[in-house]
Protein backbone atom coordinates (compact mmCIF):
# COMPACT_ATOMS: atom_id res chain seq x y z
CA UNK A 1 -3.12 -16.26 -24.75
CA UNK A 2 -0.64 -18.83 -26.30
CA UNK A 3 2.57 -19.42 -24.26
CA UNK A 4 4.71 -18.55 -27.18
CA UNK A 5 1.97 -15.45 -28.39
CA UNK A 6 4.42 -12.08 -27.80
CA UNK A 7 3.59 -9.83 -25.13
CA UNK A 8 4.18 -6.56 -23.71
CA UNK A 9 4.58 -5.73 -20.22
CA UNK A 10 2.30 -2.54 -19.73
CA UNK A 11 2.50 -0.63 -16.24
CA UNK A 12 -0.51 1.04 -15.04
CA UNK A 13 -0.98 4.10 -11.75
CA UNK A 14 -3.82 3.62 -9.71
CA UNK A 15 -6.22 5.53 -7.20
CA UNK A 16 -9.36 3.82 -5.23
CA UNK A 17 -10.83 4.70 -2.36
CA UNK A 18 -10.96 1.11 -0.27
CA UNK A 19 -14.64 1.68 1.39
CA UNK A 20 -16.70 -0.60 -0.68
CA UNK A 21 -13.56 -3.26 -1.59
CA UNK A 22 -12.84 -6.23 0.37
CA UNK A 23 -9.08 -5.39 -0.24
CA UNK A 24 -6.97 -5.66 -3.19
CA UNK A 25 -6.34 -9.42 -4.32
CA UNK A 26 -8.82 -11.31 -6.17
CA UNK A 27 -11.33 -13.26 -3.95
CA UNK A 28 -14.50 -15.49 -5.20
CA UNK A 29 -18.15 -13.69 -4.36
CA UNK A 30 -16.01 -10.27 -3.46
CA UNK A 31 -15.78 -7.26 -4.60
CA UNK A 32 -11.74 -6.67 -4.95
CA UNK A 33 -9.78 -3.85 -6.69
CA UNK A 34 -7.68 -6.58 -8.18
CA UNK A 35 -10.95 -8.24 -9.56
CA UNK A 36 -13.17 -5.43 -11.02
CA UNK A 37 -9.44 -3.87 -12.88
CA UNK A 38 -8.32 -7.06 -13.98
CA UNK A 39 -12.20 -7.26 -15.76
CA UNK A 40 -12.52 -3.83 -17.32
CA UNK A 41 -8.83 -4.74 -18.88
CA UNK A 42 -9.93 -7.56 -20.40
CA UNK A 43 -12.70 -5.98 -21.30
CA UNK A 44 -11.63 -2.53 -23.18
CA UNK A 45 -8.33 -5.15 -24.56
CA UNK A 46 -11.50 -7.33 -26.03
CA UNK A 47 -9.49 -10.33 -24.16
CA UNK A 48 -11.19 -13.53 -23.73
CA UNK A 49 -10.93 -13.41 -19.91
CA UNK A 50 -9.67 -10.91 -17.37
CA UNK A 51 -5.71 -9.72 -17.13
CA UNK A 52 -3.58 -11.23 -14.57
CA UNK A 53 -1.84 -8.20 -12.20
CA UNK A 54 1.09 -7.69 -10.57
CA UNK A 55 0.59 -5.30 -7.78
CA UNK A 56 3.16 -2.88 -5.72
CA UNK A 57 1.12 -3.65 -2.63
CA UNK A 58 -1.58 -5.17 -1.80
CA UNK A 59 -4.03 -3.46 0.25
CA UNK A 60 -6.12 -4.39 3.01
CA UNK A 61 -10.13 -4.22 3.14
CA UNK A 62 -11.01 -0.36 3.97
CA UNK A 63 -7.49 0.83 2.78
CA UNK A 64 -7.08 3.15 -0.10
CA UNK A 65 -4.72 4.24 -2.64
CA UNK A 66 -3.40 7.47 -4.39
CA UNK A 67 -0.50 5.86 -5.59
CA UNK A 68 -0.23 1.87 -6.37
CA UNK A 69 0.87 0.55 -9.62
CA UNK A 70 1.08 -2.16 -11.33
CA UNK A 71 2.08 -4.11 -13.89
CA UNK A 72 0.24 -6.91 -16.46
CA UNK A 73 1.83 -9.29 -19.43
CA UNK A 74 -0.86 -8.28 -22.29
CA UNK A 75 -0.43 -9.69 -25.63
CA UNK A 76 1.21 -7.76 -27.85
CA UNK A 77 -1.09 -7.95 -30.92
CA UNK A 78 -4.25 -6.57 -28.84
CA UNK A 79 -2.34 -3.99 -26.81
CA UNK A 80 -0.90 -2.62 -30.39
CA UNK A 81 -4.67 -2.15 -31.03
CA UNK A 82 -6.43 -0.58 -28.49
CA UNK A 83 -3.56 1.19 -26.39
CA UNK A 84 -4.42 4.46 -27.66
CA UNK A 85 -7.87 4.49 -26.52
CA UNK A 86 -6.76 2.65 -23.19
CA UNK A 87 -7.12 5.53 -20.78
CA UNK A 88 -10.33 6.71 -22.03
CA UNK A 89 -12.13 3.53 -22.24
CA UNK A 90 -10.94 2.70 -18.79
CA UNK A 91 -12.05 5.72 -17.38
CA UNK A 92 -15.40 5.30 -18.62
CA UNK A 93 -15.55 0.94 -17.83
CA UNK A 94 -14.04 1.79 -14.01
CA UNK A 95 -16.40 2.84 -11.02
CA UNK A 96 -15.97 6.08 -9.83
CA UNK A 97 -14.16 4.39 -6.44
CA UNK A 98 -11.37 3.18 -9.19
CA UNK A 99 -9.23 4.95 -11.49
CA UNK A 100 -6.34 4.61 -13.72
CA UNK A 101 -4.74 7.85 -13.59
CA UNK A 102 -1.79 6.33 -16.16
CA UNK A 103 -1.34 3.41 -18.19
CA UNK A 104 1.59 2.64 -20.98
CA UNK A 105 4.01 0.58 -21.77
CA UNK A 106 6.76 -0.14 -19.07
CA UNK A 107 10.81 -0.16 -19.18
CA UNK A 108 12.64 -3.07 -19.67
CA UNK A 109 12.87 -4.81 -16.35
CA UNK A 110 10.08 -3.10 -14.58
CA UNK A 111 8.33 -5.13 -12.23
CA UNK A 112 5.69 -3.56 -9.93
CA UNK A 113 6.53 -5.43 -6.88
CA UNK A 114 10.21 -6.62 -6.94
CA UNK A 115 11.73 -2.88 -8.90
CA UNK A 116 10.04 -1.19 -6.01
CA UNK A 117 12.65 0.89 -3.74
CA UNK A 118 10.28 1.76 -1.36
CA UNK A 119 6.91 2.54 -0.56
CA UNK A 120 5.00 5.48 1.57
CA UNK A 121 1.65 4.97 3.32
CA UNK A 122 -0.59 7.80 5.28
CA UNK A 123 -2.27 7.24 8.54
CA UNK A 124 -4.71 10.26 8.97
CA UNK A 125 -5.62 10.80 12.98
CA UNK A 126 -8.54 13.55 13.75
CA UNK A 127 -7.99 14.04 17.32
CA UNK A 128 -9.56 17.17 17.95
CA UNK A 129 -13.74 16.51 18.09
CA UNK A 130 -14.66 20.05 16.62
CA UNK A 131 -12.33 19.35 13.72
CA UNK A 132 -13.71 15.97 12.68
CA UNK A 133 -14.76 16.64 9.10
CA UNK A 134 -17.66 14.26 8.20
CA UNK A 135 -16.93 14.93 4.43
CA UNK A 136 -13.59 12.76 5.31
CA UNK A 137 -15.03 9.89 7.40
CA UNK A 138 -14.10 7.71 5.34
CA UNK A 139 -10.14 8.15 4.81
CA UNK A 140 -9.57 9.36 8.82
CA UNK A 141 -9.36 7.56 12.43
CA UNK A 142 -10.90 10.24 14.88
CA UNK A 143 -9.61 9.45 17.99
CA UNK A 144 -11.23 10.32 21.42
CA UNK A 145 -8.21 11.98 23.22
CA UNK A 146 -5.68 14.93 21.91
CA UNK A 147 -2.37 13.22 20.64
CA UNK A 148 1.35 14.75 21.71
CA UNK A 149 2.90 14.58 18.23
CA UNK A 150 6.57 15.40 19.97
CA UNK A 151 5.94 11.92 21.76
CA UNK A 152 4.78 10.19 18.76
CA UNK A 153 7.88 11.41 17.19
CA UNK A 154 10.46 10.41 19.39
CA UNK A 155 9.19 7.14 19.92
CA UNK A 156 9.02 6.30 16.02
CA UNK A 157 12.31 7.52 15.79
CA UNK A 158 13.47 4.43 17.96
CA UNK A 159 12.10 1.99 15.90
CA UNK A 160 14.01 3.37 12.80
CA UNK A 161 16.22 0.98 10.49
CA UNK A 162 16.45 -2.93 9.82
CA UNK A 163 14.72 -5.34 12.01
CA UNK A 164 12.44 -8.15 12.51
CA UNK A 165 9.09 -6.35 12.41
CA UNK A 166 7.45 -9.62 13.93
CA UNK A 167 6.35 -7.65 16.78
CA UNK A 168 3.89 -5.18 14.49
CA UNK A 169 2.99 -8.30 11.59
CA UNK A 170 1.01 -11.31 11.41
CA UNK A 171 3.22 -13.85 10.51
CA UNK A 172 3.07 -15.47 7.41
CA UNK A 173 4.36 -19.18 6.80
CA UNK A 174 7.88 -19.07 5.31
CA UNK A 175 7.16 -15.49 4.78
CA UNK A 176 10.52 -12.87 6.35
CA UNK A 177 9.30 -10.08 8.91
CA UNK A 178 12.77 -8.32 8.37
CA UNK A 179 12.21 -5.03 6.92
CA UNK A 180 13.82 -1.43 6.31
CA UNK A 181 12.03 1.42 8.18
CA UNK A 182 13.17 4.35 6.44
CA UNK A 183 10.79 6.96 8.21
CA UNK A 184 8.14 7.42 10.36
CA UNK A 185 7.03 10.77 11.29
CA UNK A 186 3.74 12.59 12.04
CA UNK A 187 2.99 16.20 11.27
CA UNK A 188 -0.56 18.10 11.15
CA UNK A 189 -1.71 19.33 7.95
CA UNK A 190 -3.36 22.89 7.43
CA UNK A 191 -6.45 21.76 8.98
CA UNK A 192 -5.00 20.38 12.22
CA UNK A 193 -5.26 16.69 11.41
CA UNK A 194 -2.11 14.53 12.57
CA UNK A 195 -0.71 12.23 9.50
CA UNK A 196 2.06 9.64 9.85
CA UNK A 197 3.85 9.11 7.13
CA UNK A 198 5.63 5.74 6.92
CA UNK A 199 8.19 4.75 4.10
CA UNK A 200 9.64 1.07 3.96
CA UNK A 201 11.15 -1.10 1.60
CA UNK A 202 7.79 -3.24 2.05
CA UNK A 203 5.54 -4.11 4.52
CA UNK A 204 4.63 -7.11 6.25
CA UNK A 205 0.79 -8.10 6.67
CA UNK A 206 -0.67 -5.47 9.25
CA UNK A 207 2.50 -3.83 9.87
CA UNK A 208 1.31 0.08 9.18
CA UNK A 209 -2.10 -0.02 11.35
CA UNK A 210 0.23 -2.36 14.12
CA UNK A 211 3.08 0.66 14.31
CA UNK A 212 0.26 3.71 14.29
CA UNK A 213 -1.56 1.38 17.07
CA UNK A 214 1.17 1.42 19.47
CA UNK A 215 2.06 5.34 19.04
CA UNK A 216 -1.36 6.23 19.62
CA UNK A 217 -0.98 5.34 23.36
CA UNK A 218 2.35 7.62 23.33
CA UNK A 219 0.27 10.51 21.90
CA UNK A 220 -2.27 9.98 24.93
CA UNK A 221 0.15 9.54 27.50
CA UNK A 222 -0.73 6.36 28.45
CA UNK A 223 2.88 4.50 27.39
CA UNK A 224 6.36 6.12 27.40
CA UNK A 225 7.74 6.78 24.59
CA UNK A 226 10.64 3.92 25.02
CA UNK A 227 7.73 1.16 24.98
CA UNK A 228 6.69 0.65 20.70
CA UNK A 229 10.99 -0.21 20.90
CA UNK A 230 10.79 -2.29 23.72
CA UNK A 231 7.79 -4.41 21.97
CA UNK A 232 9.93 -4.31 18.87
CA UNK A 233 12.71 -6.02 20.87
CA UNK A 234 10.23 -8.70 21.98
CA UNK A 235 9.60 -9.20 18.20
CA UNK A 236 6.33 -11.05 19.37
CA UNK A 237 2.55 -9.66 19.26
CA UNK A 238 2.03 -7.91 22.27
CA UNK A 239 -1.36 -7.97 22.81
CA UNK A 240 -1.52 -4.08 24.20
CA UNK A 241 -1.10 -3.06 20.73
CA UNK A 242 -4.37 -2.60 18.99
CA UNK A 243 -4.20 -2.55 15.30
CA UNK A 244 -6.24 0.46 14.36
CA UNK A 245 -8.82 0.43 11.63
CA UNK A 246 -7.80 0.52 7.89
CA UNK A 247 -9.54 3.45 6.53
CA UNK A 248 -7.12 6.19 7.85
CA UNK A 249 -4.48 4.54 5.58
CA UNK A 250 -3.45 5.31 1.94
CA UNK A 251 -0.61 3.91 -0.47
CA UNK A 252 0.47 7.36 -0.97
CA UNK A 253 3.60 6.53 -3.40
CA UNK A 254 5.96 3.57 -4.77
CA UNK A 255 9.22 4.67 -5.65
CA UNK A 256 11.29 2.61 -8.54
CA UNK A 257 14.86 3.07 -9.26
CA UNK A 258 16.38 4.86 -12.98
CA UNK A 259 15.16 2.54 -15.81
CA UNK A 260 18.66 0.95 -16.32
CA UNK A 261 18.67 -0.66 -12.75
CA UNK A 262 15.03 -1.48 -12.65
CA UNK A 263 15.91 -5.54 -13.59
CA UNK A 264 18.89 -5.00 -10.75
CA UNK A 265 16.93 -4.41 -8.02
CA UNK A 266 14.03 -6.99 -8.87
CA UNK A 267 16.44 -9.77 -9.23
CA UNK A 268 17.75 -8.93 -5.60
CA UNK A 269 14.89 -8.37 -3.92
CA UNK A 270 13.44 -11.94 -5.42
CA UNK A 271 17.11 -12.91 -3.55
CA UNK A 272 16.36 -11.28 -0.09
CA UNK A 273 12.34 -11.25 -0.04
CA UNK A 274 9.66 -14.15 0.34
CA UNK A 275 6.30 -12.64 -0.68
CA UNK A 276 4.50 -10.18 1.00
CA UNK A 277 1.77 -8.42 1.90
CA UNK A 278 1.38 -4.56 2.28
């Protein structure tokens, strides 16, 4: 593609279970959700080489996705083309571990990472050995001891709001820790299974598996409830909190703002945000 060819911006909705991907972004010899998408694009667009994406969130090896999106510069001329067969020709180029459950042309302004308003992640806990469902091995921790969710609860509601998540991220060169915590609370879904659900403006590099792995030891009475806020306060690794494995956690949903303020809230989170890693 020419620099002055036109282009569209198209924004696409994504679902992949993360067993058999070594994460999302794009790495030689490895099988990546950003590699094997950015190939069947190119391929059903009949472009000469795969489509550079722009992601929501990138995702960790083992970690899946109901929700992510995001978004790709495709020349204008081939998307006029072959949009209308898009979806279907995706559907049948994708493995069955990756689908595009939408794809279309986005709103002015729309950008997949910077428009974002938030974004909501699962952690899915089995903690109950006769309820361990092998059909779900794959997207749930099962834990050894029986977790007090009212503990869980109260702790995570200490570590609400704006701070320097340093404590619960691996630190990235020139790279902010400071982020928004707008909830963290666990429940049990109809078949007894405890899921956290976390919502942030973004998330540093580990930061999820980092917060679940120092409520855990709340759940099992092993730490009070006051101690993921006092490692918070530390804002260094503590080395008591484990990070727990990345298959119990899904990108469950990105939230974007009305069209009319998507360009808004790119430009100032570009002002407030070096990049980051989900």
């Amino acid at each position: 593609m020419l620099a002055d060819d036109p282009v569209v911006r198209v924004r696409a909705d994504l679902a992949y279970d993360g067993t058999e991907f070594s994460g999302w972004a794009a790495q030689p010899g490895r099988r990546t959700v950003e590699g094997v998408l950015s190939a069947a694009l190119g391929h059903v667009l009949r472009l000469p080489e795969p489509v550079r994406l722009t992601v929501a969130g990138r995702t960790d090896a083992g970690v899946h996705a109901r929700g992510q999106v995001v978004h790709a510069d495709l020349p204008a001329a081939a998307w006029a083309v072959h949009a209308g067969a898009a979806p279907w020709r995706l559907s049948r180029a994708l493995p069955p571990d990756l689908r595009v459950r939408s794809i279309g042309t986005a709103p002015d302004g729309f950008d997949a990472r910077f428009s974002a308003l938030w974004r909501r992640y699962a952690y899915r806990v089995c903690d109950d050995p006769a309820r361990a469902d092998p059909l779900r091995r794959h997207d749930t921790f099962w834990s050894p001891r029986a977790l007090d969710l009212r503990a869980m609860n109260e702790a995570a509601a200490l570590l609400l709001g704006e701070h320097d998540f340093a404590a619960f991220c691996r630190k990235r060169e020139g790279a902010t820790t400071v982020r928004a915590l707008r909830r963290l609370e666990w429940e049990r879904d109809a078949d007894g299974v405890a899921v956290g659900s976390v919502v942030a403006d973004a998330f540093c590099h580990n930061m999820v598996r980092a917060l679940v792995g120092a409520l855990l030891p709340v759940g099992e009475g092993s730490r009070a409830p006051s101690w993921p806020a006092e490692v918070l306060a530390r804002a260094v690794r503590d080395p008591a909190v484990r990070v727990v494995p990345p298959h119990g956690l899904s990108l469950e949903e990105v939230r974007y703002p009305e069209p009319g303020q998507l360009a808004a809230r790119a430009a100032l989170t570009r002002r407030v945000r070096e990049p980051e890693a989900g």
